[in-house]
C-alpha atoms as a PDB file:
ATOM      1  CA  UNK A   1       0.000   0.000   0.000  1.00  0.00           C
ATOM      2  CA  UNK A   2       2.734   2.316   0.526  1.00  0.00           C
ATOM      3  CA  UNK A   3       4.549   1.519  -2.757  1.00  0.00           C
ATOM      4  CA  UNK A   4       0.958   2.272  -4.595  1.00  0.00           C
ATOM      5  CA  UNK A   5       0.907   5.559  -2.579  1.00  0.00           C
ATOM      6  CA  UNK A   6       4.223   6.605  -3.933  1.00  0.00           C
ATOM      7  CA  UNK A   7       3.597   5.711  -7.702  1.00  0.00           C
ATOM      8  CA  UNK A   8       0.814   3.658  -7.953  1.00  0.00           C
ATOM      9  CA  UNK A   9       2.265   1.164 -10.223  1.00  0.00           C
ATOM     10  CA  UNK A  10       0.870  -2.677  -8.807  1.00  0.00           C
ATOM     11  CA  UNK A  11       3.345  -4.699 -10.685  1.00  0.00           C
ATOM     12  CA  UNK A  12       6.293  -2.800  -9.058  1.00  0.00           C
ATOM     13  CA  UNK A  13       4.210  -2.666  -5.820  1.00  0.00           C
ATOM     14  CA  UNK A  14       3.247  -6.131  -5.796  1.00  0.00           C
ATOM     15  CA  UNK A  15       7.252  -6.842  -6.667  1.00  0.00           C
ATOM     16  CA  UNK A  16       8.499  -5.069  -3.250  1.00  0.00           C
ATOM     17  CA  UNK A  17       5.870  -6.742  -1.110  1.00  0.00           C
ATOM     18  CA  UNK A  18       7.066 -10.018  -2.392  1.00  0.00           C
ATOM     19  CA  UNK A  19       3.226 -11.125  -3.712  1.00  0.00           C
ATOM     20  CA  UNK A  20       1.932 -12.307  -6.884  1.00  0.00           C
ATOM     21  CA  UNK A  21       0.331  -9.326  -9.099  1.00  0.00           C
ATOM     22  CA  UNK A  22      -3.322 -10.432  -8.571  1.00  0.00           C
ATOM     23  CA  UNK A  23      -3.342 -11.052  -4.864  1.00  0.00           C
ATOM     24  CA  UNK A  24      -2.161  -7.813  -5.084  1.00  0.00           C
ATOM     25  CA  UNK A  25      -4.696  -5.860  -7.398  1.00  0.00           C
ATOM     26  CA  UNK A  26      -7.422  -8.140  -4.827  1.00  0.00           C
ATOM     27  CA  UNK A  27      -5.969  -6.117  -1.615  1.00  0.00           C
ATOM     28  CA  UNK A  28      -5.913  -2.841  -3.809  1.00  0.00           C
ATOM     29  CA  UNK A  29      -9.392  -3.354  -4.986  1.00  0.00           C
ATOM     30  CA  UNK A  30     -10.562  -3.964  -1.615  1.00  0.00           C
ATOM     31  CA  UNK A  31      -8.896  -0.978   0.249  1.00  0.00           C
ATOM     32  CA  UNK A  32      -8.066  -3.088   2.993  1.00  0.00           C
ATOM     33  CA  UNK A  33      -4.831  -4.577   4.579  1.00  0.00           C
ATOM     34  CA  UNK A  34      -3.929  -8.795   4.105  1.00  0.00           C
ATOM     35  CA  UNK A  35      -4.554  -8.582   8.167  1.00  0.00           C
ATOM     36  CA  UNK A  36      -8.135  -6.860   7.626  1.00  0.00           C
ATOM     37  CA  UNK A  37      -9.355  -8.987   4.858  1.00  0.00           C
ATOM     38  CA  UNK A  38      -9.434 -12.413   6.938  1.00  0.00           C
ATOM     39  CA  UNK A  39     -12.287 -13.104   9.794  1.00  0.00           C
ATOM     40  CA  UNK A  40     -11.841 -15.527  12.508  1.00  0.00           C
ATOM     41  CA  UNK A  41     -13.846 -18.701  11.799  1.00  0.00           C
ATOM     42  CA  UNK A  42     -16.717 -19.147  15.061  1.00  0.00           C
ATOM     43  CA  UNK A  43     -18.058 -22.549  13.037  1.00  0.00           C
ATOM     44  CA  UNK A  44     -17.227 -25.734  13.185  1.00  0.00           C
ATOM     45  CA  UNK A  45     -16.189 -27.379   9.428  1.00  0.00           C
ATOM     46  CA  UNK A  46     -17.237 -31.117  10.958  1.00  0.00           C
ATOM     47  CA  UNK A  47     -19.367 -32.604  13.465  1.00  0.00           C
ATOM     48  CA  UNK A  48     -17.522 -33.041  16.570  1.00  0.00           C
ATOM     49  CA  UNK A  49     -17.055 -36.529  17.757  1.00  0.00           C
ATOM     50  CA  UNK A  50     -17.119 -36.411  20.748  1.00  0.00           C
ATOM     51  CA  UNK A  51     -20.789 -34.522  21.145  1.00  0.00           C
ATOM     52  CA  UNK A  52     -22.391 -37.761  22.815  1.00  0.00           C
ATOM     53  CA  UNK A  53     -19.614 -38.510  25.509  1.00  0.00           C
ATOM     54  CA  UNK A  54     -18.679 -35.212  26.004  1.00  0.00           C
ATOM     55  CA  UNK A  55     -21.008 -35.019  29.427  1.00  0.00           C
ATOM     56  CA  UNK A  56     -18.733 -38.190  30.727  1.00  0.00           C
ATOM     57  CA  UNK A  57     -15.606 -36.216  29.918  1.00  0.00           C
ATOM     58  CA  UNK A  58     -16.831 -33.307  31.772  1.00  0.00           C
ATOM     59  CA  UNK A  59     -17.842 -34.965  34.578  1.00  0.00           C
ATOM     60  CA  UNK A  60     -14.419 -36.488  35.412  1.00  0.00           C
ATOM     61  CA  UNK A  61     -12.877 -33.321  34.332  1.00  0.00           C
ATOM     62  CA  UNK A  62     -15.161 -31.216  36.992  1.00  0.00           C
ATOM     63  CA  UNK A  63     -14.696 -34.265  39.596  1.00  0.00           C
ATOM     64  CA  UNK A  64     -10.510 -34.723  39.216  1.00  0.00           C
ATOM     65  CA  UNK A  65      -8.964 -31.615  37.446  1.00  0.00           C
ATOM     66  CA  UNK A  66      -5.929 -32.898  37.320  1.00  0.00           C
ATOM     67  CA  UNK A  67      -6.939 -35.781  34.600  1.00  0.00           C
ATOM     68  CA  UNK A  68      -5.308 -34.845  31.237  1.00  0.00           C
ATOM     69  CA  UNK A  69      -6.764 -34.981  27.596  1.00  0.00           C
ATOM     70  CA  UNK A  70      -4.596 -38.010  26.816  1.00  0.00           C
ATOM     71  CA  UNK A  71      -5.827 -40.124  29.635  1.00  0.00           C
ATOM     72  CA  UNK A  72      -9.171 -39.146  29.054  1.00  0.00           C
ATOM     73  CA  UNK A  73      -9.315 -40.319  25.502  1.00  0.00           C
ATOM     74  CA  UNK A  74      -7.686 -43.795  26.554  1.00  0.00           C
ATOM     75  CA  UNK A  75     -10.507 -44.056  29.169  1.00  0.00           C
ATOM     76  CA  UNK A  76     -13.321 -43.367  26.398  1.00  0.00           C
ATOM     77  CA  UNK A  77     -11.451 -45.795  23.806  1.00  0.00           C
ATOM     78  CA  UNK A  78     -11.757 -48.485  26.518  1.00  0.00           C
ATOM     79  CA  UNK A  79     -15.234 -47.632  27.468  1.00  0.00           C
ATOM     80  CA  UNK A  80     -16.093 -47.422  23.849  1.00  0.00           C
ATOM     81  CA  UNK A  81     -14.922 -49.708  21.645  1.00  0.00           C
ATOM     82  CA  UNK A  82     -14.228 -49.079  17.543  1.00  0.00           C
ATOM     83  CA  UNK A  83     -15.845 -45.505  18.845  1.00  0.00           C
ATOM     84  CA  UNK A  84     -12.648 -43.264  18.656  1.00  0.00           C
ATOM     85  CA  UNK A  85      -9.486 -43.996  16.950  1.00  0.00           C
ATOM     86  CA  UNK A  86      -6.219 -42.897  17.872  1.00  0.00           C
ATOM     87  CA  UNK A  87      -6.269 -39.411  15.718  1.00  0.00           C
ATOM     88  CA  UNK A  88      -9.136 -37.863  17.122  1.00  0.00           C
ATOM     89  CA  UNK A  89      -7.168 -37.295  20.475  1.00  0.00           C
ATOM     90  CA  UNK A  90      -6.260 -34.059  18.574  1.00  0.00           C
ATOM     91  CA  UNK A  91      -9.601 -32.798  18.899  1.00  0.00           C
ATOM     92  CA  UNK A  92     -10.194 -33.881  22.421  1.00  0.00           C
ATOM     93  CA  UNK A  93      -6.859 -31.891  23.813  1.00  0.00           C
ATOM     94  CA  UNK A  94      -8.543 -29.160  22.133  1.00  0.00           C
ATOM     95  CA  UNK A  95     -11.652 -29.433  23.659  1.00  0.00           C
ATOM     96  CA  UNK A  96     -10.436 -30.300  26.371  1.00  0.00           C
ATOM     97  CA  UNK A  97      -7.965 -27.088  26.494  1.00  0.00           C
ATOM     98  CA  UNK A  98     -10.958 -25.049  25.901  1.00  0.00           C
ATOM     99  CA  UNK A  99     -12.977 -26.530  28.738  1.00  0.00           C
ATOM    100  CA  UNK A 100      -9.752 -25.572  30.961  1.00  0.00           C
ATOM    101  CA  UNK A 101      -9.565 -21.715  29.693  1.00  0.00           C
ATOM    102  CA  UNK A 102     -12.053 -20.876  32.521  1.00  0.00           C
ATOM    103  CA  UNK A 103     -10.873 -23.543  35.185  1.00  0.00           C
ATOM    104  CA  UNK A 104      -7.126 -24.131  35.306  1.00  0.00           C
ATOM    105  CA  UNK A 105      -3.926 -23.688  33.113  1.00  0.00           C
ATOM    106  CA  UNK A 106      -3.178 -26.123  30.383  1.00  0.00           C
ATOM    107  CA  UNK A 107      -0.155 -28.717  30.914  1.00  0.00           C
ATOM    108  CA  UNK A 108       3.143 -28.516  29.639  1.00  0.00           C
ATOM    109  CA  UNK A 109       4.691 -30.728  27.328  1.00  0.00           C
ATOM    110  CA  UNK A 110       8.211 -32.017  27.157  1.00  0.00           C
ATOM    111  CA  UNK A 111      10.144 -32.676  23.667  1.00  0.00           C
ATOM    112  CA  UNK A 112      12.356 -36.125  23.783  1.00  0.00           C
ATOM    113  CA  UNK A 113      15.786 -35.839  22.165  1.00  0.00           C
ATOM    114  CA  UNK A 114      16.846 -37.332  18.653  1.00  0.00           C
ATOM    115  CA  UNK A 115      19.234 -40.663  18.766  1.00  0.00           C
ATOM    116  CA  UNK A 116      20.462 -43.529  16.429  1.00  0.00           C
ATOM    117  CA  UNK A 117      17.855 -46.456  16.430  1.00  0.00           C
ATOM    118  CA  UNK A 118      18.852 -49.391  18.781  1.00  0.00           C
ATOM    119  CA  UNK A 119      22.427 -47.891  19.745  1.00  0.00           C
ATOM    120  CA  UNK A 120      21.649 -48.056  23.435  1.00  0.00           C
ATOM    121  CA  UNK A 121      19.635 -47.782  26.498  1.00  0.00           C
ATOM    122  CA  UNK A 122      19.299 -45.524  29.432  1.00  0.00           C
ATOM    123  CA  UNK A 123      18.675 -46.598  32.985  1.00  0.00           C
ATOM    124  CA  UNK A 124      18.178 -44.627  36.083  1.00  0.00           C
ATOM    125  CA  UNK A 125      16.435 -44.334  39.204  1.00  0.00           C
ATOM    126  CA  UNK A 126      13.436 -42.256  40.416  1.00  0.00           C
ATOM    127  CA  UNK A 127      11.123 -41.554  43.598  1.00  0.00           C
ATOM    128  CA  UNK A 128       7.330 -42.574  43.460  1.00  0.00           C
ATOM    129  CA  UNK A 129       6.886 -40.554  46.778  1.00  0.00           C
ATOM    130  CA  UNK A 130       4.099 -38.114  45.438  1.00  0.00           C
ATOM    131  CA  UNK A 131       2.068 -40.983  44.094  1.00  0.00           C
ATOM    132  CA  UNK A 132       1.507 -41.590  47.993  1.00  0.00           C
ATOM    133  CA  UNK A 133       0.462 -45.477  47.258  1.00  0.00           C
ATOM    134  CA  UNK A 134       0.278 -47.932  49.800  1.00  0.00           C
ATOM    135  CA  UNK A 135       0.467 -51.684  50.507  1.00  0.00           C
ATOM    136  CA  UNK A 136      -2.480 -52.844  52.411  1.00  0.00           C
ATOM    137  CA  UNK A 137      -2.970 -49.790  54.189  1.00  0.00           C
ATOM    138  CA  UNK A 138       0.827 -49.235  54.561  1.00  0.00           C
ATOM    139  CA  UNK A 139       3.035 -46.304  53.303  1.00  0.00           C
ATOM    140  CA  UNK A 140       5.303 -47.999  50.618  1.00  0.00           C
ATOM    141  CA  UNK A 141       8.584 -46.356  50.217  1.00  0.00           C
ATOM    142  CA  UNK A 142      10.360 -47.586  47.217  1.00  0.00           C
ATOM    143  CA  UNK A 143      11.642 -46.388  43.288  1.00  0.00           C
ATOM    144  CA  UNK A 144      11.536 -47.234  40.104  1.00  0.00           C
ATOM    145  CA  UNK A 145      14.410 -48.364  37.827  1.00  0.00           C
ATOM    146  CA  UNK A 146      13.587 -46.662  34.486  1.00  0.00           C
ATOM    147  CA  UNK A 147      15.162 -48.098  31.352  1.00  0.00           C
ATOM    148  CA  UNK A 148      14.286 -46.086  28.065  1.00  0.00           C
ATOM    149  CA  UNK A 149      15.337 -46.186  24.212  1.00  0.00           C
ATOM    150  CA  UNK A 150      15.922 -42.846  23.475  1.00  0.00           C
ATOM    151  CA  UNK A 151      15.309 -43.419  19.965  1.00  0.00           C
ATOM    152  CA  UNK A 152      11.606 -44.172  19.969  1.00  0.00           C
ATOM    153  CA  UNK A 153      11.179 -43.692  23.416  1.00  0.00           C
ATOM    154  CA  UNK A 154      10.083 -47.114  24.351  1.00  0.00           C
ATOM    155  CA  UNK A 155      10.437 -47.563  28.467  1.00  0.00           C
ATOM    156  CA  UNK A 156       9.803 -49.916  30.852  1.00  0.00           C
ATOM    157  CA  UNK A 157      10.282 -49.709  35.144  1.00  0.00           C
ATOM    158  CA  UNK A 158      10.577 -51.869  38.054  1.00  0.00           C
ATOM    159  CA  UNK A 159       9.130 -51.492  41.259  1.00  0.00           C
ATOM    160  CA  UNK A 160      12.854 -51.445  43.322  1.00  0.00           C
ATOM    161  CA  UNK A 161      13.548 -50.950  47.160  1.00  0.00           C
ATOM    162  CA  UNK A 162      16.834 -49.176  46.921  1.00  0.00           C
ATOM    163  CA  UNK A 163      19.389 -48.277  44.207  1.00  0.00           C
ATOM    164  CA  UNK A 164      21.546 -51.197  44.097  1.00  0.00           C
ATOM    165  CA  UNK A 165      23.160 -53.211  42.160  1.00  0.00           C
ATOM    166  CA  UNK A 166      20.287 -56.293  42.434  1.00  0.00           C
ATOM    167  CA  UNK A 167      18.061 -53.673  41.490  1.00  0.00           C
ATOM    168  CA  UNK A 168      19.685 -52.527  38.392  1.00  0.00           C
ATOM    169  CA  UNK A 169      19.964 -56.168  37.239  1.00  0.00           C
ATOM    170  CA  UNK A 170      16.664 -56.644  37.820  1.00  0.00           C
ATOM    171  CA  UNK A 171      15.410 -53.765  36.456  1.00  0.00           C
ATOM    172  CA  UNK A 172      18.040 -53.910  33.062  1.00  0.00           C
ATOM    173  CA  UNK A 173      16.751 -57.897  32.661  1.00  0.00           C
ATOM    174  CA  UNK A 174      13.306 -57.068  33.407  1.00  0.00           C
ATOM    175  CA  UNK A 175      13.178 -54.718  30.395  1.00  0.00           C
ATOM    176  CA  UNK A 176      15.013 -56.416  27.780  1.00  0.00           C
ATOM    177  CA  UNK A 177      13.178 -59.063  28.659  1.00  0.00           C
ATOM    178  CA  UNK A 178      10.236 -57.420  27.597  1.00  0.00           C
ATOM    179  CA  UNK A 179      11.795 -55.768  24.799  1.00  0.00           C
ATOM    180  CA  UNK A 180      13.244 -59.539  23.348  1.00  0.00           C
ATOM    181  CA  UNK A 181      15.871 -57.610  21.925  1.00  0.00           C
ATOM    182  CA  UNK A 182      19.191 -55.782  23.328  1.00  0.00           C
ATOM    183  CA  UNK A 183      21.258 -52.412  22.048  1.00  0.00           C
ATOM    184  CA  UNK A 184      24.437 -51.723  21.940  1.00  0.00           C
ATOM    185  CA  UNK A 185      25.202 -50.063  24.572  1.00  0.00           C
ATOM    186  CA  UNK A 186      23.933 -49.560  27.939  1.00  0.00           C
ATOM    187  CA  UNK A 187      24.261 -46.292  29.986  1.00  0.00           C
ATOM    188  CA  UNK A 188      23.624 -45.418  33.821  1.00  0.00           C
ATOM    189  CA  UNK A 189      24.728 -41.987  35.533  1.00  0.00           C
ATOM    190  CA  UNK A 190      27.558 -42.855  38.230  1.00  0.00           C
ATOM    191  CA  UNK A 191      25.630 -44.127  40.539  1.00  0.00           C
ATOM    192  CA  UNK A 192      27.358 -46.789  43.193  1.00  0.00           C
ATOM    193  CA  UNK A 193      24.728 -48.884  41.608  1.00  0.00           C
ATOM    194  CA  UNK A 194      26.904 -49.511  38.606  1.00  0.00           C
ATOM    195  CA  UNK A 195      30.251 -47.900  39.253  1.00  0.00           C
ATOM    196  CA  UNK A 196      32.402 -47.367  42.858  1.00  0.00           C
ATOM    197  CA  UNK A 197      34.773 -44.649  43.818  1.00  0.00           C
ATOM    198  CA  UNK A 198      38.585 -44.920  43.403  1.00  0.00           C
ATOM    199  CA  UNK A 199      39.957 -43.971  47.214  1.00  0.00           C
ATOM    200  CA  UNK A 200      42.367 -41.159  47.446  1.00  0.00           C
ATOM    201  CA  UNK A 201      46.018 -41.378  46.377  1.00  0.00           C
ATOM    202  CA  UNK A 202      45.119 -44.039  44.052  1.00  0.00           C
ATOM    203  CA  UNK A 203      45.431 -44.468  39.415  1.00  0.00           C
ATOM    204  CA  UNK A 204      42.471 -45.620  37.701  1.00  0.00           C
ATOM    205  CA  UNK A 205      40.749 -44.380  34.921  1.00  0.00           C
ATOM    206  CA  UNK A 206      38.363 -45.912  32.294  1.00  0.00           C
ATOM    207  CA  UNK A 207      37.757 -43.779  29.097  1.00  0.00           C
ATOM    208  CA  UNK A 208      38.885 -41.119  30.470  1.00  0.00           C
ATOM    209  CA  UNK A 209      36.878 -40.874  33.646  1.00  0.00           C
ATOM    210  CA  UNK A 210      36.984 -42.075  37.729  1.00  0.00           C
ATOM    211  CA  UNK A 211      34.646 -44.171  39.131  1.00  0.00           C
ATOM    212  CA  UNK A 212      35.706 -47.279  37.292  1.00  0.00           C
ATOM    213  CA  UNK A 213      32.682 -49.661  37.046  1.00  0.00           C
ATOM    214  CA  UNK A 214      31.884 -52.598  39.408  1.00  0.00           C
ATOM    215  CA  UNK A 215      32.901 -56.220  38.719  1.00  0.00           C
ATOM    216  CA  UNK A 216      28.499 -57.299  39.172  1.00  0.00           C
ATOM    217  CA  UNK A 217      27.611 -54.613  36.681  1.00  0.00           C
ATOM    218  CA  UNK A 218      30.515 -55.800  34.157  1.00  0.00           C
ATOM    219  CA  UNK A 219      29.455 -59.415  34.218  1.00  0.00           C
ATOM    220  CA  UNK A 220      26.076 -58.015  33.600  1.00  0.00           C
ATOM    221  CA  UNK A 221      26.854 -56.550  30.814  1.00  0.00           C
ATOM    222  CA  UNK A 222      28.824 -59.259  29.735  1.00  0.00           C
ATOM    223  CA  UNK A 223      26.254 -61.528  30.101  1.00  0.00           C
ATOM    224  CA  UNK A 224      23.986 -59.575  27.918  1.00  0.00           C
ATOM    225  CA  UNK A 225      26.656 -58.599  25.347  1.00  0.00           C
ATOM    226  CA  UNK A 226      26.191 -54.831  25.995  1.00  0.00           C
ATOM    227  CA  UNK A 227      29.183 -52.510  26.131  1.00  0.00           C
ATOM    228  CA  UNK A 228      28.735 -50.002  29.308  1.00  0.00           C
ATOM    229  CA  UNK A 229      28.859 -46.589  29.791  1.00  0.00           C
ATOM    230  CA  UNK A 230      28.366 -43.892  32.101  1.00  0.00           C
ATOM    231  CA  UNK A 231      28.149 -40.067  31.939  1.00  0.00           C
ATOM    232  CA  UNK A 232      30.260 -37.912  33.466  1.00  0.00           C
ATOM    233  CA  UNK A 233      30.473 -37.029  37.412  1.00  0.00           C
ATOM    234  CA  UNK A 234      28.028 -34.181  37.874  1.00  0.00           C
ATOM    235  CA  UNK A 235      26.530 -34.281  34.231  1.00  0.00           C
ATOM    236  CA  UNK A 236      22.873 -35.870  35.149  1.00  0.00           C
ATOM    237  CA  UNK A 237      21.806 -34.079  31.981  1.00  0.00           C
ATOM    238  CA  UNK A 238      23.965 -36.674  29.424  1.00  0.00           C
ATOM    239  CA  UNK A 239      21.637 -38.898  30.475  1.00  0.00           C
ATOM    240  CA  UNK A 240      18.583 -36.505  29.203  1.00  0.00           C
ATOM    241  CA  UNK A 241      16.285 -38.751  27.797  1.00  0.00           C
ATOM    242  CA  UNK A 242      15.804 -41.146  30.774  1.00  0.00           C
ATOM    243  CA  UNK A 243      15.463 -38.319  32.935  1.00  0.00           C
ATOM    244  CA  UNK A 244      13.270 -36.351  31.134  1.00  0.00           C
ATOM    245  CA  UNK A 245      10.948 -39.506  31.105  1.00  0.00           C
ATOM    246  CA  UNK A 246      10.416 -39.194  35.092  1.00  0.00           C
ATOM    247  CA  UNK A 247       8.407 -36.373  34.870  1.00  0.00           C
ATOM    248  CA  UNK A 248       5.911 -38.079  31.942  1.00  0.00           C
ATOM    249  CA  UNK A 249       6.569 -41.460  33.700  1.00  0.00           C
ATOM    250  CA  UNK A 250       4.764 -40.301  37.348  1.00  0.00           C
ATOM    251  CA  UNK A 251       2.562 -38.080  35.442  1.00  0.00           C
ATOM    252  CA  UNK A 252       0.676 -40.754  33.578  1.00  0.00           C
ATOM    253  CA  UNK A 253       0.875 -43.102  36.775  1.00  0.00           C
ATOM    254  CA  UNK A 254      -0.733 -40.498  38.974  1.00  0.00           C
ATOM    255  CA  UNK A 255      -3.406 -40.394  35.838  1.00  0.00           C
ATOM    256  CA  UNK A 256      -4.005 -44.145  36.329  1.00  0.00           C
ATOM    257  CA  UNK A 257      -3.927 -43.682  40.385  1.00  0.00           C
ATOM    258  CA  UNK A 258      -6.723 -41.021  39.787  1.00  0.00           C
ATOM    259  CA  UNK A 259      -8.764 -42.818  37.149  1.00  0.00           C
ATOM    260  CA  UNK A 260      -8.751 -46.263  39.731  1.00  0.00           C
ATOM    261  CA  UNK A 261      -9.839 -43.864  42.141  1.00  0.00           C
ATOM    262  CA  UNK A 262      -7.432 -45.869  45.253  1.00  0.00           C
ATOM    263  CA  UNK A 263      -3.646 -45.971  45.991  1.00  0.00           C
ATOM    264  CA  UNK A 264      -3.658 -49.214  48.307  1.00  0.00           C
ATOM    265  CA  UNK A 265      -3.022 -52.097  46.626  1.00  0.00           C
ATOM    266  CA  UNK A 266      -2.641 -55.520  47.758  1.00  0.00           C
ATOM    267  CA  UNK A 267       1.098 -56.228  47.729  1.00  0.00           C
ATOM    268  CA  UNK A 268       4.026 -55.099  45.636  1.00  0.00           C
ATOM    269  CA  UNK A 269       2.823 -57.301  42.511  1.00  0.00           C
ATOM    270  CA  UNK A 270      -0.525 -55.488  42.425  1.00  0.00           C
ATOM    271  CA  UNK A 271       1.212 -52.185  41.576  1.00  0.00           C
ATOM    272  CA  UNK A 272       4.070 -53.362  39.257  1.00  0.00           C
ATOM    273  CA  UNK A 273       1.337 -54.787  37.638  1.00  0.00           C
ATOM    274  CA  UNK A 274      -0.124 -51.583  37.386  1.00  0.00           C
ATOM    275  CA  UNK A 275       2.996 -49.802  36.286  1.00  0.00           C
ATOM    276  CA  UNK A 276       3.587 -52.656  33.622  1.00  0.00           C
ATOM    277  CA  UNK A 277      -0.106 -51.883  32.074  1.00  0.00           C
ATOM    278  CA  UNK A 278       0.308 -48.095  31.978  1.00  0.00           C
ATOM    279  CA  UNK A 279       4.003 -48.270  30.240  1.00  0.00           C
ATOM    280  CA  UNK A 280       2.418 -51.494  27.581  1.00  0.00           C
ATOM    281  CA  UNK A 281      -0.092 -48.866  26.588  1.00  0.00           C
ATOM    282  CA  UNK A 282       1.948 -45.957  26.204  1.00  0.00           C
ATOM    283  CA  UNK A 283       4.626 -48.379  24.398  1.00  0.00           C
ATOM    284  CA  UNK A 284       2.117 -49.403  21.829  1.00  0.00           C
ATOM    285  CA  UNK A 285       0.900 -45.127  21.085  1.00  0.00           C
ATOM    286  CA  UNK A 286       5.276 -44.740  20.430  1.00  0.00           C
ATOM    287  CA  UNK A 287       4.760 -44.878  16.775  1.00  0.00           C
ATOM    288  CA  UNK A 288       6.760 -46.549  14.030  1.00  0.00           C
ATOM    289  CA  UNK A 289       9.952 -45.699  16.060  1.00  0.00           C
ATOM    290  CA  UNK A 290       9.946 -48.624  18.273  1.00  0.00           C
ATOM    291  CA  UNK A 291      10.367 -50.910  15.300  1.00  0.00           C
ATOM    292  CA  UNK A 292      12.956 -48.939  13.957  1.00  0.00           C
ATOM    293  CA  UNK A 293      14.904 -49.445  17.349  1.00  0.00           C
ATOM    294  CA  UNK A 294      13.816 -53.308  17.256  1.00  0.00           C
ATOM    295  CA  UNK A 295      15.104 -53.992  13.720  1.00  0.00           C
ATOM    296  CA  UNK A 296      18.551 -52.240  14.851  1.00  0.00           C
ATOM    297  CA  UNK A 297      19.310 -54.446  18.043  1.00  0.00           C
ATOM    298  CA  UNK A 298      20.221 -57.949  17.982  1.00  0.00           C
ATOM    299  CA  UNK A 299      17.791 -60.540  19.517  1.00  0.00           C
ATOM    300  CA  UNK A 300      18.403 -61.554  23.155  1.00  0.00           C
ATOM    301  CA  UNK A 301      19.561 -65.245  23.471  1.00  0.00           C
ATOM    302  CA  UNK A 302      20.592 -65.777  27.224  1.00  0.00           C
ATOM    303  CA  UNK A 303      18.814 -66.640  30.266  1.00  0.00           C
ATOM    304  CA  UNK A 304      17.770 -64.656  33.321  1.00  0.00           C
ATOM    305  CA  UNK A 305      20.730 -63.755  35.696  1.00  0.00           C
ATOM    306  CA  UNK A 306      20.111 -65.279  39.263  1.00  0.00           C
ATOM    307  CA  UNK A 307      18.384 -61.642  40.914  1.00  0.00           C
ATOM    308  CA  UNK A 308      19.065 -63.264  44.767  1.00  0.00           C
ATOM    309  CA  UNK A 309      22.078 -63.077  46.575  1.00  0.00           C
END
């Protein structure tokens, strides 16, 4: 508009503005701006799906706040079978997000980092103390040991008492186990779990670093045919993936805590049980990745290490 003020040739104006010569000769026609010429759309283009459970949604939403889009849609794909399929969660979160304008921020959502397909696995440790669950009646203090694929993002995590060394072998079996498959590598922070301090006065080094690792965690890794690793003293954050997971990992439990509607459970089987169903479902929603990572690693052909003492 300001070129056409000065000379009033469209071709050249249309030129500066960087537009084709008849969107321009539109705007110019019109008298009004690009920004001016577009309404906001207040109608729908489609039925929306979810008209006819939408009270349901509402009503958990209104009873348990907390309950996110995601979980929601699960719950009404189970309720309602060959009802919703997976890409309609889309226009639940929006709905959803909508519905939360006038009672309570939105959630945020955490990005996963990009990694070769099957090169390795990350395992650490996390507290389950802000799920609050119990064991008949009990408070039940324990962790989880997390393994993930940072690749696709595929994870898996056992119910553990402390962060030991029994406890990462049960936890590391446990998931490749499950996965039928194992990576190339497999890396833990330096935790005494899988690695022990070098006293005082004293030479040892392995690439490059202290903390050499443990003779149990070697013959684990032997066993398995995975080549160990750690990150660096004080650098938590090389082993991003796995920790980012915590915080999506207790989020979606406390969603399955909320939707049972009890945190006792009968004995420590009950709830891995629970964790195991929660982590198989969001497994299966990880996309074409997973078999990426699958096709990468070789298959696992040993037997179960002894996980006694």
């Amino acid at each position: 508009m300001e070129e056409m003020i000065k000379h009033g040739k469209l071709g050249q104006a249309a030129m500066k503005a960087g537009m084709d010569r008849k969107t321009a000769r539109k705007y110019v026609a019109a008298g009004k701006l690009p920004s001016e010429m577009k309404a906001p759309r207040d109608w729908r283009t489609r039925p929306d799906p979810f008209d006819e459970h939408w009270p349901e949604v509402q009503a958990r939403l209104e009873e348990t706040p907390e309950l996110e889009a995601k979980t929601l849609f699960e719950v009404l794909q189970e309720e309602h079978p060959d009802r919703y399929a997976d890409g309609q969660l889309r226009t639940l979160q929006r709905r959803v997000k909508a519905w939360r304008a006038a009672h309570g921020p939105d959630q945020e959502v955490v990005l996963g980092q990009r990694h070769r397909a099957g090169e390795a696995a990350q395992t650490d440790f996390t507290t389950t103390a802000e799920l609050g669950v119990t064991i008949a009646g009990q408070a039940f203090v324990h962790l989880l040991c997390v393994l993930v694929l940072p690749y696709s993002n595929w994870q898996w995590a056992t119910v553990c008492l402390s962060e030991s060394l029994a406890a990462l072998r049960r936890g590391v079996q446990r998931a490749l186990f499950q996965l039928g498959r194992v990576p190339h590598h497999h890396q833990t922070d330096n935790s005494t779990a899988a690695t022990h301090r070098i006293p005082d006065g004293e030479k040892g080094f392995i690439d490059g670093r202290k903390r050499p690792f443990n003779d149990g965690y070697l013959a684990m890794m032997r066993h398995f045919g995975m080549t160990p690793r750690t990150t660096e003293v004080g650098a938590k954050e090389q082993n991003g993936d796995v920790e980012a997971g915590h915080r999506a990992l207790t989020r979606r439990l406390e969603q399955a805590l909320l939707i049972r509607g009890s945190r006792d459970f009968a004995d420590r089987d009950a709830w891995q049980a629970l964790v195991d169903e929660q982590l198989r479902k969001a497994n299966q929603r990880r996309g074409p990745r997973v078999g990426e990572d699958l096709a990468a690693m070789r298959p696992l052909d040993v037997n179960r290490l002894p996980e006694f003492v």
